[in-house]
C-alpha atoms as a PDB file:
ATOM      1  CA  UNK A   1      -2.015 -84.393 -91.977  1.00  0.00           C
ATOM      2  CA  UNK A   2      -3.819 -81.794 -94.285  1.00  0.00           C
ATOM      3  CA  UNK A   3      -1.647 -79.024 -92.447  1.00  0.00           C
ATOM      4  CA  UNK A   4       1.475 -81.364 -92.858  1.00  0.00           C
ATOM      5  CA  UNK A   5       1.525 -82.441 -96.600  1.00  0.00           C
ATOM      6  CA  UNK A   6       0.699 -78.380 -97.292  1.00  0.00           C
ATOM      7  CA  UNK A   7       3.838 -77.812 -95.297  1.00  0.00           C
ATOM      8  CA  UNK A   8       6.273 -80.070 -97.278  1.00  0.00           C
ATOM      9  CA  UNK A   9       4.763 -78.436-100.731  1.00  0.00           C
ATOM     10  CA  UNK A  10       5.922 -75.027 -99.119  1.00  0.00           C
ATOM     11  CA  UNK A  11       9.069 -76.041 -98.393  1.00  0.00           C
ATOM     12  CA  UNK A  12      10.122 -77.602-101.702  1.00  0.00           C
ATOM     13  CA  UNK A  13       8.881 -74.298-103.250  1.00  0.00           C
ATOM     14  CA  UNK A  14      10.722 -72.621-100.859  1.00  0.00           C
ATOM     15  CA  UNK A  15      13.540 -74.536-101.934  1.00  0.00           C
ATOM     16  CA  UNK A  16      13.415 -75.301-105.611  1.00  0.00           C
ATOM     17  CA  UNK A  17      13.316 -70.896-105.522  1.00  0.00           C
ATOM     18  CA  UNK A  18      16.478 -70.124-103.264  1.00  0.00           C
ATOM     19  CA  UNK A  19      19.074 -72.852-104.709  1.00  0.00           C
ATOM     20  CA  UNK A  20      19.488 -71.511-107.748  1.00  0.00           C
ATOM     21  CA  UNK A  21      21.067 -68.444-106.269  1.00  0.00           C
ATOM     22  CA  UNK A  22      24.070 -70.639-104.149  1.00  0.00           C
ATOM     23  CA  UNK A  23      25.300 -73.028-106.834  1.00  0.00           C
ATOM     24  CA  UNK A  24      25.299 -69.842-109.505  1.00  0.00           C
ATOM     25  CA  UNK A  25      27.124 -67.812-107.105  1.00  0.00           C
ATOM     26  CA  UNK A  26      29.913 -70.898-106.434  1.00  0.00           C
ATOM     27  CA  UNK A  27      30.467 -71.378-109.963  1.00  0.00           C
ATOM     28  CA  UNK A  28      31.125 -67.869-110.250  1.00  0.00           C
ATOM     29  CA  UNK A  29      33.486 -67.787-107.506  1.00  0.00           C
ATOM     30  CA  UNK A  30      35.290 -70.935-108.491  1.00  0.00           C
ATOM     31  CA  UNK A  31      34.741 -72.715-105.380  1.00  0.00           C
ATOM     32  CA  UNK A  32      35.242 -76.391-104.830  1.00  0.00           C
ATOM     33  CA  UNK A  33      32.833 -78.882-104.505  1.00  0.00           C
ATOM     34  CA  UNK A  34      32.718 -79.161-100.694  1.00  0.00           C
ATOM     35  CA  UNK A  35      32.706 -75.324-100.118  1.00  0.00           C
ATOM     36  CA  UNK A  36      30.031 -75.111-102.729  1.00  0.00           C
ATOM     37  CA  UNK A  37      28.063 -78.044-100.731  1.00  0.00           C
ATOM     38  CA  UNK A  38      28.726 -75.690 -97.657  1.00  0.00           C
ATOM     39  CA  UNK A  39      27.021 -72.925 -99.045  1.00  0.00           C
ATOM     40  CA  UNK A  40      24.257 -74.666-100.348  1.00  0.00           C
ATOM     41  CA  UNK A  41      23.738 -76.049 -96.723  1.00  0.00           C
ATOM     42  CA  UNK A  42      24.218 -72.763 -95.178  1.00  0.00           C
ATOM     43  CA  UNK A  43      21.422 -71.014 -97.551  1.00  0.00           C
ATOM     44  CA  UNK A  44      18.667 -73.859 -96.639  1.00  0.00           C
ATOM     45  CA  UNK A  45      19.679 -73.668 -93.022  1.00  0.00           C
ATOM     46  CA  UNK A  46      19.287 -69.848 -92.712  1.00  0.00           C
ATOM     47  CA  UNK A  47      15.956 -70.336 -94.800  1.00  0.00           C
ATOM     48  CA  UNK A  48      14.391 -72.338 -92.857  1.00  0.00           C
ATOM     49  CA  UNK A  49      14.929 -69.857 -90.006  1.00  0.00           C
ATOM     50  CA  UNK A  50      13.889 -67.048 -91.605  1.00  0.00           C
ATOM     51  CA  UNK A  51      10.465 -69.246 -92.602  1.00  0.00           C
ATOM     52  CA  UNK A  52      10.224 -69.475 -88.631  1.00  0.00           C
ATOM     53  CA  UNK A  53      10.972 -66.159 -87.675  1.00  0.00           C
ATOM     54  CA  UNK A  54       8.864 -64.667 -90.694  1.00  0.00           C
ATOM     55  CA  UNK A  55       5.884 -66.755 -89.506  1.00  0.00           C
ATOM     56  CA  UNK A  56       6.049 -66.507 -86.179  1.00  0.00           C
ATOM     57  CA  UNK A  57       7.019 -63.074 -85.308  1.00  0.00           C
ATOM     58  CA  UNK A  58       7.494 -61.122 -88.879  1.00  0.00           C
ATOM     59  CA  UNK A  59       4.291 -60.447 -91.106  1.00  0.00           C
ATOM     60  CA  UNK A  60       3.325 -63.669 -90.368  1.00  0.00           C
ATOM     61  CA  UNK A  61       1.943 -64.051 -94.787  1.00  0.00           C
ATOM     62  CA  UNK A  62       3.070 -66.901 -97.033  1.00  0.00           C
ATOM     63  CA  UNK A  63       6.076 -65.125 -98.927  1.00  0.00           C
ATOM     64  CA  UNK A  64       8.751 -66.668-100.540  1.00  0.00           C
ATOM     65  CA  UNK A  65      11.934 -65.989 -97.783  1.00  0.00           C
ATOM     66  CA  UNK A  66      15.226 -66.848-100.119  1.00  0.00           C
ATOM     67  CA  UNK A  67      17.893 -64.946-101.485  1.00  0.00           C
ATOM     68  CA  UNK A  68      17.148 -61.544-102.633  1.00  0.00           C
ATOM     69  CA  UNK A  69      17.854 -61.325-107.326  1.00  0.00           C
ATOM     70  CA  UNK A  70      19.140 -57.752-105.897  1.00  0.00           C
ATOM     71  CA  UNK A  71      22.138 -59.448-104.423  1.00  0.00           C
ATOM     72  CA  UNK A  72      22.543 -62.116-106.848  1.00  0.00           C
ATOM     73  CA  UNK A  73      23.364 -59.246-109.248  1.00  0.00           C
ATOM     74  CA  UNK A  74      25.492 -57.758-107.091  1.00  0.00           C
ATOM     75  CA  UNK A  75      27.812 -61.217-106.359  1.00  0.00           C
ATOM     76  CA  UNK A  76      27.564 -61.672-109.895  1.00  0.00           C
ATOM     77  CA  UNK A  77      29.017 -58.434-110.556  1.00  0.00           C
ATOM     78  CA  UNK A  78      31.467 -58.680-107.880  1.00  0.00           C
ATOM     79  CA  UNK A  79      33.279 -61.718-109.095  1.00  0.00           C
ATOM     80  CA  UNK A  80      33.915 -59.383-112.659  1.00  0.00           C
ATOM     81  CA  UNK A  81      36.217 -57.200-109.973  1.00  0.00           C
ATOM     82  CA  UNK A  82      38.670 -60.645-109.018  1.00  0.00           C
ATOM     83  CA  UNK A  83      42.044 -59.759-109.961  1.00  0.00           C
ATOM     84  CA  UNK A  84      41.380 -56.087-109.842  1.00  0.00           C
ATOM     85  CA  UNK A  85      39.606 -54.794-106.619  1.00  0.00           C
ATOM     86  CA  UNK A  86      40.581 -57.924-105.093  1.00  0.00           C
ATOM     87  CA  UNK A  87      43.290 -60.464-105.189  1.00  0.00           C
ATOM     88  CA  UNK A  88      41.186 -63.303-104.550  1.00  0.00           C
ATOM     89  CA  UNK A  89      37.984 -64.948-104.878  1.00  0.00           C
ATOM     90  CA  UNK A  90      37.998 -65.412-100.559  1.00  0.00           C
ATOM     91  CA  UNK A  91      38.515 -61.648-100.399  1.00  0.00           C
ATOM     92  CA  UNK A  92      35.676 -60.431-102.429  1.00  0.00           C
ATOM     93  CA  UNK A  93      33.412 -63.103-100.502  1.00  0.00           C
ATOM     94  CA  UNK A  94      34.343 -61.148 -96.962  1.00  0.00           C
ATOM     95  CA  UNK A  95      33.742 -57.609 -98.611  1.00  0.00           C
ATOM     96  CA  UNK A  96      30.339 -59.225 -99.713  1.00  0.00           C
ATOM     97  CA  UNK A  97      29.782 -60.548 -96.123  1.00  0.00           C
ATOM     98  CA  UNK A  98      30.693 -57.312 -94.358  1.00  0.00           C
ATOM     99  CA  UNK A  99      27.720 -55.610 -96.941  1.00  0.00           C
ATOM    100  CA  UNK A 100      25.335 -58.148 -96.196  1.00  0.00           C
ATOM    101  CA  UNK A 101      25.471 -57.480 -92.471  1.00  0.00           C
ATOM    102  CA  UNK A 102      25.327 -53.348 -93.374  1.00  0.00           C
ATOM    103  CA  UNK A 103      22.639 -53.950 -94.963  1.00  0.00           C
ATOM    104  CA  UNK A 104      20.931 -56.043 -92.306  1.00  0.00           C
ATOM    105  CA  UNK A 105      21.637 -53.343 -89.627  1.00  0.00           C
ATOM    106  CA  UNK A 106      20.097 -50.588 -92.146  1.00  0.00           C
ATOM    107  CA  UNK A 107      17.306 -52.695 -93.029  1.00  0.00           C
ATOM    108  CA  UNK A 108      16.144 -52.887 -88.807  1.00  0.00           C
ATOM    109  CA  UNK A 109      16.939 -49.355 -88.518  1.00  0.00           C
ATOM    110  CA  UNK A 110      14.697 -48.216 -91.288  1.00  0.00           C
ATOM    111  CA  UNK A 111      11.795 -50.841 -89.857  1.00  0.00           C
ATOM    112  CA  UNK A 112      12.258 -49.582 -85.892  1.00  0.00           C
ATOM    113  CA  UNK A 113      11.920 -46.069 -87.390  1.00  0.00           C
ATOM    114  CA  UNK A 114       8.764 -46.567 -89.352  1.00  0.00           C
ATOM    115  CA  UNK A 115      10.182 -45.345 -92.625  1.00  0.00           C
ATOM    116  CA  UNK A 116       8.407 -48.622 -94.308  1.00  0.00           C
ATOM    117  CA  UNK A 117       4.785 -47.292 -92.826  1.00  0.00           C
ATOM    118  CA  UNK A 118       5.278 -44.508 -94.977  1.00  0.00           C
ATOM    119  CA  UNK A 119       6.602 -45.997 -98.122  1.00  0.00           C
ATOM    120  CA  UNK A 120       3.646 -48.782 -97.754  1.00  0.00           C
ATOM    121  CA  UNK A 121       1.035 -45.753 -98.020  1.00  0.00           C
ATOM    122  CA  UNK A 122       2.876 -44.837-101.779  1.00  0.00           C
ATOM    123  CA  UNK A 123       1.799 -49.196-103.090  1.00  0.00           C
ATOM    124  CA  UNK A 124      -1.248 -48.340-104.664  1.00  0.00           C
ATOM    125  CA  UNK A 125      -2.582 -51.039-106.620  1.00  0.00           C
ATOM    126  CA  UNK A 126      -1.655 -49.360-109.717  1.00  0.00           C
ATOM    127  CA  UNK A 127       2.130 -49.617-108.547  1.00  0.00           C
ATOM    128  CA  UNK A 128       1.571 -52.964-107.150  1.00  0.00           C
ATOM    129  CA  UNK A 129       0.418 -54.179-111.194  1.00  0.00           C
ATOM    130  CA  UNK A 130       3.338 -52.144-112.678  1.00  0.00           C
ATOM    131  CA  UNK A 131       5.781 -53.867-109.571  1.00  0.00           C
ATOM    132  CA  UNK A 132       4.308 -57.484-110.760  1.00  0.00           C
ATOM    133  CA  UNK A 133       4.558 -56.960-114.149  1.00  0.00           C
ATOM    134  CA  UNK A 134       8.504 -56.065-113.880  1.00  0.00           C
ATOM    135  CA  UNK A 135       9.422 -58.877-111.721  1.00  0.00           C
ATOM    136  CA  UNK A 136       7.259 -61.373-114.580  1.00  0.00           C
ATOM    137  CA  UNK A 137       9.822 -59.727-117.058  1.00  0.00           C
ATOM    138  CA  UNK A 138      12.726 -59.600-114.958  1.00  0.00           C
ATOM    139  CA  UNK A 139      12.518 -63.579-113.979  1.00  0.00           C
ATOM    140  CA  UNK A 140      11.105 -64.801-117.656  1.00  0.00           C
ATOM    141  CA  UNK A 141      14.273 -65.025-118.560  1.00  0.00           C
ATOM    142  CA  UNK A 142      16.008 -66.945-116.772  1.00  0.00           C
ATOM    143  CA  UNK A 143      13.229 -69.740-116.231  1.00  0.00           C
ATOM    144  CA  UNK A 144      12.696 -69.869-120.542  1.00  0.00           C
ATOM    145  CA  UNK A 145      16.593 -70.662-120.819  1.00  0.00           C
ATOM    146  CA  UNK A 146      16.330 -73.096-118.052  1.00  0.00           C
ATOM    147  CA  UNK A 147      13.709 -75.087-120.077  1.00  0.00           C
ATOM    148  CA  UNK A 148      15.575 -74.887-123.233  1.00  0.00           C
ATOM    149  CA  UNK A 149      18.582 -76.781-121.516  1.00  0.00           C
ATOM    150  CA  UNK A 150      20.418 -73.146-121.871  1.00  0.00           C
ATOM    151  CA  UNK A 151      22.898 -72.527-119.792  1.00  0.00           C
ATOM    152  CA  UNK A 152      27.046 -71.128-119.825  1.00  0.00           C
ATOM    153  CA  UNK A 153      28.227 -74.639-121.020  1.00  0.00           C
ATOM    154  CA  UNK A 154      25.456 -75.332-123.486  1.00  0.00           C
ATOM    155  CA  UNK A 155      24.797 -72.726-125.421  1.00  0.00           C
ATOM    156  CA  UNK A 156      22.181 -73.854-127.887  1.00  0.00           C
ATOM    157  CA  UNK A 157      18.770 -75.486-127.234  1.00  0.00           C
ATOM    158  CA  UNK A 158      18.314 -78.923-125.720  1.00  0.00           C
ATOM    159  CA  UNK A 159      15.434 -80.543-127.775  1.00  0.00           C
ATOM    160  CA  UNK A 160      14.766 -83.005-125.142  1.00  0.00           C
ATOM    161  CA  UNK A 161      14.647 -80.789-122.213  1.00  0.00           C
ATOM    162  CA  UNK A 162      12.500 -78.361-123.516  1.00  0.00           C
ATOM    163  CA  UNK A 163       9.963 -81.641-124.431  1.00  0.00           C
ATOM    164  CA  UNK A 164      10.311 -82.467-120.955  1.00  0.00           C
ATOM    165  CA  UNK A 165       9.668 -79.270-119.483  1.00  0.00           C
ATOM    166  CA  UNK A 166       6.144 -78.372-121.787  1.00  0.00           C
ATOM    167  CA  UNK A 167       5.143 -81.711-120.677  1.00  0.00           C
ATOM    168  CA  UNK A 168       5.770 -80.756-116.871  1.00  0.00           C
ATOM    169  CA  UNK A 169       4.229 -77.636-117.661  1.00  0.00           C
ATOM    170  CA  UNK A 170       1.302 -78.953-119.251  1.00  0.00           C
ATOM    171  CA  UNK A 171       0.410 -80.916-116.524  1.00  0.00           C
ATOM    172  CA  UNK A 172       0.898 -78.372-113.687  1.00  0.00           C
ATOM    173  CA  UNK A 173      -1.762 -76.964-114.783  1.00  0.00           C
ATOM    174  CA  UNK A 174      -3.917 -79.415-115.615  1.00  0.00           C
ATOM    175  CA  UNK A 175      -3.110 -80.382-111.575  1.00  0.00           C
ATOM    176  CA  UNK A 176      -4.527 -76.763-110.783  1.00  0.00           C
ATOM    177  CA  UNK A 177      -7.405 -77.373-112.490  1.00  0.00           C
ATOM    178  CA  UNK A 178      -8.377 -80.559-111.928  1.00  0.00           C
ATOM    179  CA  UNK A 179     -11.632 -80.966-110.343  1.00  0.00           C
ATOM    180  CA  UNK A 180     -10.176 -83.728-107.726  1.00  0.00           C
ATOM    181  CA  UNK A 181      -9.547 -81.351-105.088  1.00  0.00           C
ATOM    182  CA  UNK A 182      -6.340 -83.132-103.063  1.00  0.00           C
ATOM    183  CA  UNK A 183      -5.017 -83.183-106.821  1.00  0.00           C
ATOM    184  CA  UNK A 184      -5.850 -79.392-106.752  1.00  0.00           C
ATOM    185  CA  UNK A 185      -4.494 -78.763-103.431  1.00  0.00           C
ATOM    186  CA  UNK A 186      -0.811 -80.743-103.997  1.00  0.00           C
ATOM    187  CA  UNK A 187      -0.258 -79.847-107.714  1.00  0.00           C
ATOM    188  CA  UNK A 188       3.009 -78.690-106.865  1.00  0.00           C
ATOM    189  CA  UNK A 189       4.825 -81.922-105.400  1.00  0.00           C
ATOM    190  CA  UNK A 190       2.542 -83.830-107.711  1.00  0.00           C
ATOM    191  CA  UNK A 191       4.457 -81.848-110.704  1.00  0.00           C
ATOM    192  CA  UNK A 192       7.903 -81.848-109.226  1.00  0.00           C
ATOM    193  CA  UNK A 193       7.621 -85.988-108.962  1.00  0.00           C
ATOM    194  CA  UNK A 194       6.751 -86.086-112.306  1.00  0.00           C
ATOM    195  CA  UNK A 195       9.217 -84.131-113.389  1.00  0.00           C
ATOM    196  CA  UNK A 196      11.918 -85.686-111.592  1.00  0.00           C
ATOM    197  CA  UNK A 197      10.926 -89.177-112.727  1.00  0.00           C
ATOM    198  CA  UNK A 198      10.813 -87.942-116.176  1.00  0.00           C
ATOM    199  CA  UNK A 199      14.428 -85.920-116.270  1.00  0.00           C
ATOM    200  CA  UNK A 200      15.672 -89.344-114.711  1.00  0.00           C
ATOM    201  CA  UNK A 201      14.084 -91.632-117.349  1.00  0.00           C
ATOM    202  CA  UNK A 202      15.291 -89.333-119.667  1.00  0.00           C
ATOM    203  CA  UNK A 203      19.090 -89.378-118.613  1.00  0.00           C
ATOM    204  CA  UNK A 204      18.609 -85.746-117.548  1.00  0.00           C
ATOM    205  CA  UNK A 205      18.886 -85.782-114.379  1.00  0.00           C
ATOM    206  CA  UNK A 206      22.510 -84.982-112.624  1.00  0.00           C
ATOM    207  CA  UNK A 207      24.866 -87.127-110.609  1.00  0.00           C
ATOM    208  CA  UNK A 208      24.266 -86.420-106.722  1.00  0.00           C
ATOM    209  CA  UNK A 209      27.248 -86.709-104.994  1.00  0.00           C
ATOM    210  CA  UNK A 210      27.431 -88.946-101.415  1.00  0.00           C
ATOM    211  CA  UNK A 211      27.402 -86.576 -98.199  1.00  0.00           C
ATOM    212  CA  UNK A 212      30.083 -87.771 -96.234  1.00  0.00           C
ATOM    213  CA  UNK A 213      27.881 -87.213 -93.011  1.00  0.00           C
ATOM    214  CA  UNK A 214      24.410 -87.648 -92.310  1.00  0.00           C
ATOM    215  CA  UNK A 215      24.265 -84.138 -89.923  1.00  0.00           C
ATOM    216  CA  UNK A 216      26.858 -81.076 -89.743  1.00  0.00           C
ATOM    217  CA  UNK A 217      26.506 -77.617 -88.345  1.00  0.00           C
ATOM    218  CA  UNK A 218      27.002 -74.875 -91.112  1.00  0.00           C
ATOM    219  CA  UNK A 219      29.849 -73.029 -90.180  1.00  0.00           C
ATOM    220  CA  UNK A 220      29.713 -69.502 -88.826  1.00  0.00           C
ATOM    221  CA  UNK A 221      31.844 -66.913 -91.749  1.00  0.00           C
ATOM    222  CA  UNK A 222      32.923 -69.990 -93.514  1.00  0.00           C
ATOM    223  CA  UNK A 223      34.951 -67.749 -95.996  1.00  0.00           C
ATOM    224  CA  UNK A 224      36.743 -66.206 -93.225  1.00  0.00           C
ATOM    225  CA  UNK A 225      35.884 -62.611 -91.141  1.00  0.00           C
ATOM    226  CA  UNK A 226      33.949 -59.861 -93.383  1.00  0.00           C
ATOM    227  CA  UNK A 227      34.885 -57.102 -94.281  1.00  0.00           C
ATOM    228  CA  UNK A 228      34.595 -53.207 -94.479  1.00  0.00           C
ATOM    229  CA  UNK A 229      34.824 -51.794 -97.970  1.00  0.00           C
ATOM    230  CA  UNK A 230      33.286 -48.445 -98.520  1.00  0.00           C
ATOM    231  CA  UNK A 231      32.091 -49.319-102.259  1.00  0.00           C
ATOM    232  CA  UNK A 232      30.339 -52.363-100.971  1.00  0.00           C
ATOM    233  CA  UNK A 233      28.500 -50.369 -98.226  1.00  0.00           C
ATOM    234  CA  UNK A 234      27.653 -47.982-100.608  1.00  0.00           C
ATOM    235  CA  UNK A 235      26.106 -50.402-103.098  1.00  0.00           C
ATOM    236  CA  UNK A 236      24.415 -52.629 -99.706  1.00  0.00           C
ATOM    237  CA  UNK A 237      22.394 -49.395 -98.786  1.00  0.00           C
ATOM    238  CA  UNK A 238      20.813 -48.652-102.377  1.00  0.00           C
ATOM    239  CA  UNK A 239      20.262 -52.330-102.442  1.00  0.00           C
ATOM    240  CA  UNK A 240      18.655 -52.263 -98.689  1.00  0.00           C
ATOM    241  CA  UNK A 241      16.277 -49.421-100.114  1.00  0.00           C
ATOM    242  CA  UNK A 242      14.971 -51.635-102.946  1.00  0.00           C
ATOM    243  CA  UNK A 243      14.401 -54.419-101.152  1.00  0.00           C
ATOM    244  CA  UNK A 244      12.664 -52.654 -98.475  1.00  0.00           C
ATOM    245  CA  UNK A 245      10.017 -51.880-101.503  1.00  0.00           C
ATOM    246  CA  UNK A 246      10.185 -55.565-102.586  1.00  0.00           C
ATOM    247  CA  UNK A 247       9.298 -56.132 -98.985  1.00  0.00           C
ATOM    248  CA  UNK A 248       6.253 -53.800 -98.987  1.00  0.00           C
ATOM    249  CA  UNK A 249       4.387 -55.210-102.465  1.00  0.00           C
ATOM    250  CA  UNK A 250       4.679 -58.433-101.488  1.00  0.00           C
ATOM    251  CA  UNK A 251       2.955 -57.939 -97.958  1.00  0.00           C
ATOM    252  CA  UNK A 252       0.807 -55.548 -99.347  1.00  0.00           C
ATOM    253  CA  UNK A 253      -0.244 -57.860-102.159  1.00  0.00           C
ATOM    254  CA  UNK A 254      -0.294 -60.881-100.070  1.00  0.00           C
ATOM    255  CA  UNK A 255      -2.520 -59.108 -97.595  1.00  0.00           C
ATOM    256  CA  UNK A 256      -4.950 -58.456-100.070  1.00  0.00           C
ATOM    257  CA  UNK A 257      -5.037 -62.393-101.022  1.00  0.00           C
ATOM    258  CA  UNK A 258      -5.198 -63.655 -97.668  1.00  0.00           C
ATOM    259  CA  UNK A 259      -7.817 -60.541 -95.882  1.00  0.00           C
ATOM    260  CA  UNK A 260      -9.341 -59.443 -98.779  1.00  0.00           C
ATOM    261  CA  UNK A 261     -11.385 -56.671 -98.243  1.00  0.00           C
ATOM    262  CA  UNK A 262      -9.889 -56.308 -94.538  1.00  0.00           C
ATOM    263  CA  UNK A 263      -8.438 -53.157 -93.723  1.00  0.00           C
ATOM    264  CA  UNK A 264      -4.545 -53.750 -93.583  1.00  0.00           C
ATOM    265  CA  UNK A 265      -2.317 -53.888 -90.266  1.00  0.00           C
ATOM    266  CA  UNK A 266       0.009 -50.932 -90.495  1.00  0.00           C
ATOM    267  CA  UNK A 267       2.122 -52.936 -87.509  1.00  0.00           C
ATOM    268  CA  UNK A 268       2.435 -56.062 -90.371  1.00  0.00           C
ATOM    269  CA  UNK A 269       5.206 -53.545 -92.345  1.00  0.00           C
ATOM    270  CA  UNK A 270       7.577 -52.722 -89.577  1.00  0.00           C
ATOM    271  CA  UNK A 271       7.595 -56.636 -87.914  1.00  0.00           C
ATOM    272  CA  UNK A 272       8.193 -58.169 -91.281  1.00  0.00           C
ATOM    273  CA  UNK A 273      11.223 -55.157 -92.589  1.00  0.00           C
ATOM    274  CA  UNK A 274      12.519 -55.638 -88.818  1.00  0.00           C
ATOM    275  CA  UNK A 275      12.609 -59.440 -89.010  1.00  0.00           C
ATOM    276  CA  UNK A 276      13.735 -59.038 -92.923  1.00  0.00           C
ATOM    277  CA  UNK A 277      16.595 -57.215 -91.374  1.00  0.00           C
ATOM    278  CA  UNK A 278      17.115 -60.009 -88.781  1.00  0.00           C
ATOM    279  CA  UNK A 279      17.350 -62.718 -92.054  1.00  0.00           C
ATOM    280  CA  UNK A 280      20.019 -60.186 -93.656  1.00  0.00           C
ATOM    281  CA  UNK A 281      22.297 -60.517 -90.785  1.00  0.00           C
ATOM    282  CA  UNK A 282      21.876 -63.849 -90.850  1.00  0.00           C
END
């Protein structure tokens, strides 16, 4: 049961942290509402895989599996290029594809060949602080506007959902520090029903739409066949090299969480970049 309700918490974190990336990306690319359902269902479905494969096979740590900021950049800067690399919002969605699977097949190659051993042995923890400290900076951003009720169609603060959100805040933490110890444990679900039930008191909420089935199969290339551009495959291998040493501090950070003082499995590098490769493909 324990095991269970922990589960559920992951997953919603899981979740709440990847969809973001799917409905930003369809506004950007002007799709409609079912393709941009489609995409949403296609990024939980491949999650949850990766979560299995990850767990089961990879590096086998509690890290976040979603899509990578590095390639929400790039699909955000992609869409800038409509109308002038390519004729069509569809088109620039296959040249994306074709660069995602690249970058998959770079990312086992460089795993199999045990170049992420050797760029594992350069994350001191020095490097690992500075690495934290960026991605604090780098995400900051986007969370504070969030709160503020900031966003491309409202420009200027929302009073009431930044009230909302200190009070959600607030009591996250006060969950993580209560001294009731299921209260401790769950203080993530506890906060997301909270704030739920308060955005929906509050009229904040938005209107979910009615699925028109209750089970569907996400679609395999649902913008059509990917593919080839040399600029994209360019840009896929810097962005495979980066997120390579994403891939290293977090397993090398999480390993020092969850062993401690253990000495660390040089193996746990090359399953999880091989598997990581695996999730890029997918």
């Amino acid at each position: 049961m324990r095991v269970g309700i922990a589960g559920l918490q992951w997953m919603i974190f899981m979740i709440a942290a990847a969809i973001v990336a799917p409905i930003a990306i369809a506004d950007l690319y002007q799709l409609s509402a079912a393709d941009t359902a489609g995409f949403m269902q296609r990024t939980i479905f491949v999650l949850g895989i990766a979560g299995l494969l990850q767990g089961l096979l990879g590096h086998r740590l509690p890290i976040h599996e979603g899509p990578a900021g590095l390639w929400w950049s790039v699909f955000t800067i992609y869409a800038g290029f409509i109308g002038v690399l390519y004729t069509s919002n569809i088109e620039a969605l296959q040249a994306l594809s074709g660069g995602l699977l690249v970058s998959g097949v770079f990312f086992i190659i460089l795993a199999v060949s045990g170049f992420i051993g050797v760029l594992a042995k350069l994350f001191t923890p020095t490097v690992t602080f500075v690495y934290l400290m960026l991605l604090v900076l780098q995400l900051s951003g986007s969370f504070i506007k969030g709160m503020f009720g900031i966003s491309a169609d409202h420009a200027k603060m929302d009073p009431w959902m930044a009230l909302l959100s200190a009070i959600v805040i607030i009591a996250t933490f006060a969950f993580g520090r209560s001294k009731i110890m299921w209260l401790r444990q769950y203080s993530v679900i506890f906060s997301l029903i909270l704030g739920w039930g308060l955005f929906l008191v509050a009229g904040k909420a938005p209107h979910v739409s009615e699925a028109h089935s209750w089970f569907d199969m996400p679609k395999l290339f649902a913008f059509g066949p990917p593919t080839f551009d040399s600029g994209v495959i360019t840009t896929a291998i810097f962005i495979t090299l980066l997120l390579i040493t994403n891939l290293v501090a977090s397993v090398r950070l999480m390993e020092t969480i969850v062993a401690g003082n253990k000495p660390s499995d040089p193996s746990r590098y090359k399953r999880g970049g091989l598997i990581s490769g695996v999730n890029q493909l997918l």
